[in-house]
N, C-alpha and C. Protein backbone atom coordinates (compact mmCIF):
# COMPACT_ATOMS: atom_id res chain seq x y z
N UNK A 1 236.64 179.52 89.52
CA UNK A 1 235.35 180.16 89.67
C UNK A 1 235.18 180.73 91.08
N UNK A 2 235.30 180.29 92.18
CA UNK A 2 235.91 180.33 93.44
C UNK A 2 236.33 181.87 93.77
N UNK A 3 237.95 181.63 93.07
CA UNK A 3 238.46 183.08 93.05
C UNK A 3 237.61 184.06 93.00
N UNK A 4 236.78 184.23 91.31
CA UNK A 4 236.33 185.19 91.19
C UNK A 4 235.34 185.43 91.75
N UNK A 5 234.72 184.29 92.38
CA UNK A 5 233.27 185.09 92.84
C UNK A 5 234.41 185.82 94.31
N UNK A 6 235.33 185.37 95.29
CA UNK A 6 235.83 186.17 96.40
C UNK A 6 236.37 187.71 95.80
N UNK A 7 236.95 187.57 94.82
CA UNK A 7 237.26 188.64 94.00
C UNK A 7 236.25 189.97 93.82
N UNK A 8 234.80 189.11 93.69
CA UNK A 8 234.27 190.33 92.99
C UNK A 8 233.00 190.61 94.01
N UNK A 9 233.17 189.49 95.22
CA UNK A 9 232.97 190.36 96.63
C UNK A 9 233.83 191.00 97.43
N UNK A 10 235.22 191.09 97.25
CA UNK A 10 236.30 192.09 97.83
C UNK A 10 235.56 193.59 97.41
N UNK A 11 235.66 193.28 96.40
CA UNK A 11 235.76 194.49 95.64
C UNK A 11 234.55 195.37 95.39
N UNK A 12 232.90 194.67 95.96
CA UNK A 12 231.89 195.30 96.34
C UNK A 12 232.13 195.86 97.85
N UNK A 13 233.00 194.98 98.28
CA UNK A 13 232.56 195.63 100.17
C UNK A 13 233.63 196.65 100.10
N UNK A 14 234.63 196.75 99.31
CA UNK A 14 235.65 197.85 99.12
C UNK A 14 235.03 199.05 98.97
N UNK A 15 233.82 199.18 97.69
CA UNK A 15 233.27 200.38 97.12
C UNK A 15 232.35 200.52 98.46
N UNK A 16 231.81 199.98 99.24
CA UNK A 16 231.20 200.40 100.20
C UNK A 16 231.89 201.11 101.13
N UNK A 17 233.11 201.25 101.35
CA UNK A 17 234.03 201.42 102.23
C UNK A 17 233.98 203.05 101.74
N UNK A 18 234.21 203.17 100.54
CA UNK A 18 234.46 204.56 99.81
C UNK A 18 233.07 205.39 99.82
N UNK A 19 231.82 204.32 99.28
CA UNK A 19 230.55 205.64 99.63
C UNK A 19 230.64 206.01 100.92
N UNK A 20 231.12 205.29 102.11
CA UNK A 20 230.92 205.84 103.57
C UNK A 20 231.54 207.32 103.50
N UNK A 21 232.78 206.73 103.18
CA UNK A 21 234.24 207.95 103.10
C UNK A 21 233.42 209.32 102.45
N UNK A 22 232.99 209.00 101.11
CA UNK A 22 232.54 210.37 100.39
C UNK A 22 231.41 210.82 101.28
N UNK A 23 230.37 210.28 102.08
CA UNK A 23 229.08 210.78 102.79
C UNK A 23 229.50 211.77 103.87
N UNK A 24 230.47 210.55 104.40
CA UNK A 24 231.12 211.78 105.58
C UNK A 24 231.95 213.08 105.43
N UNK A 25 232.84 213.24 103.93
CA UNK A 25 233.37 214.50 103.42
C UNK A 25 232.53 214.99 103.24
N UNK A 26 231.24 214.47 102.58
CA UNK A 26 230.36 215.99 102.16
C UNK A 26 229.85 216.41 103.40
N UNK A 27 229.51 215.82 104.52
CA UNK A 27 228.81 216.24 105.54
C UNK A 27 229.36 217.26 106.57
N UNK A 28 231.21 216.56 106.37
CA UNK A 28 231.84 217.67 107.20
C UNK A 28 231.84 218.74 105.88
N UNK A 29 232.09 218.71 104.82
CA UNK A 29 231.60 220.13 104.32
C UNK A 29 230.33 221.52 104.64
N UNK A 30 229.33 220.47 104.61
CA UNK A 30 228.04 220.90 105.01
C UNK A 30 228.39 221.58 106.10
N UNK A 31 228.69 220.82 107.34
CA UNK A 31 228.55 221.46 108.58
C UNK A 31 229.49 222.39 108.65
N UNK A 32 230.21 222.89 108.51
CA UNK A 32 231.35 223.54 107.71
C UNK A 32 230.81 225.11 107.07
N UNK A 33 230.08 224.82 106.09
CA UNK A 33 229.45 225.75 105.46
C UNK A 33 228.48 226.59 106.44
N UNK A 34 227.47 225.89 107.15
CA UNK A 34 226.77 226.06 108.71
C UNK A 34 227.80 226.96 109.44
N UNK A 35 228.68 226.65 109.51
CA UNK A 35 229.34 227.05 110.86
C UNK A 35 229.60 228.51 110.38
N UNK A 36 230.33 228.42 109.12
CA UNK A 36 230.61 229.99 108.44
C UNK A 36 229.40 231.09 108.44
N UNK A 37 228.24 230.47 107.76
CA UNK A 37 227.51 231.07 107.49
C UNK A 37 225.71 231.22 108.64
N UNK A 38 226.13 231.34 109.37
CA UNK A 38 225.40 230.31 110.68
C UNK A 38 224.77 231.64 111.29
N UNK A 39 225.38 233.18 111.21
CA UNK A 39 224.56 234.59 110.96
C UNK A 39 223.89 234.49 110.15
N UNK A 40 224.19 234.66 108.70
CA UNK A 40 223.60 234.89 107.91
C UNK A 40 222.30 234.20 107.42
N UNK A 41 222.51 232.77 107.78
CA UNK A 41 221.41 231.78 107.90
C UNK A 41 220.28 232.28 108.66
N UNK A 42 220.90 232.23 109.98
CA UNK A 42 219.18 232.95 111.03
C UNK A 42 218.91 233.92 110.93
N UNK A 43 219.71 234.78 110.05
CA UNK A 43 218.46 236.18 110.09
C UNK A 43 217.93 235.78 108.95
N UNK A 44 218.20 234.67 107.82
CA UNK A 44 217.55 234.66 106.57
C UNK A 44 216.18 234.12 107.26
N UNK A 45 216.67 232.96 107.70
CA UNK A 45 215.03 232.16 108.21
C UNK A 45 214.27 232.65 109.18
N UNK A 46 215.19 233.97 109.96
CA UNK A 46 213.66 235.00 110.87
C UNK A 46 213.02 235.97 109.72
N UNK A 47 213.93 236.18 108.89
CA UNK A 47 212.93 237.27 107.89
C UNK A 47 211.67 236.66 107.15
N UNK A 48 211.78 235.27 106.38
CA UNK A 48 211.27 234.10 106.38
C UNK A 48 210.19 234.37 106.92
N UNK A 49 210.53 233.71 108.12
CA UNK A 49 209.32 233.05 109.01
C UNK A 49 207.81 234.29 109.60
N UNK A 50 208.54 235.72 109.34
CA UNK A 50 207.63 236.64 110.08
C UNK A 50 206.80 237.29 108.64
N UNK A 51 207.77 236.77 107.50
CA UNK A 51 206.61 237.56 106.39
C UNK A 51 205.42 236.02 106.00
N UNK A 52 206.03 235.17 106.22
CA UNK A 52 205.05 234.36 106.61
C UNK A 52 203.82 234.30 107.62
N UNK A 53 204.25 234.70 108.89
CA UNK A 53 203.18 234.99 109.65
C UNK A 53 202.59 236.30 109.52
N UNK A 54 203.29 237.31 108.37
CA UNK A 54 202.66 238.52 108.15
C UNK A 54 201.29 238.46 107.44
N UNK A 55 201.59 237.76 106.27
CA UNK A 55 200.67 237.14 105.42
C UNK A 55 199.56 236.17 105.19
N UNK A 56 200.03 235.45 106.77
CA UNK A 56 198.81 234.28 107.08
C UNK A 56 198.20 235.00 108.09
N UNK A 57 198.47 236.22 108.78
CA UNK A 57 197.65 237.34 109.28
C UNK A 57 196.83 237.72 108.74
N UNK A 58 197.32 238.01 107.32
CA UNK A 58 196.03 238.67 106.43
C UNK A 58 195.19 238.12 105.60
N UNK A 59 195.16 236.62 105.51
CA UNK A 59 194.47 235.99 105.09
C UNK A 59 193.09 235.50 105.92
């Protein structure tokens, strides 16, 4: 009984080991994607931001 309960805490702190692993691939993806697209991003969010203040002008 022993065994298995060490057994089947190996093998939870293992899968923890792996969500870390996958958080940090997607993140260097993310930042990644940022870096490529990192023009195209700020002129999206200045076009954004000024028809926003165009419109709360005219309200």
């Amino acid at each position: 009984m022993r065994e298995l309960r060490r057994l089947t805490r190996e093998f939870l702190q293992e899968e923890d080991a792996v969500g870390v692993v996958e958080i940090i691939l997607i993140l260097v993806v993310l930042i990644g994607l940022v870096m490529i697209f990192k023009d195209q991003l700020t002129s999206l969010v200045k076009n954004i931001l000024s028809k926003i203040t165009k419109q709360s002008n005219s309200i």
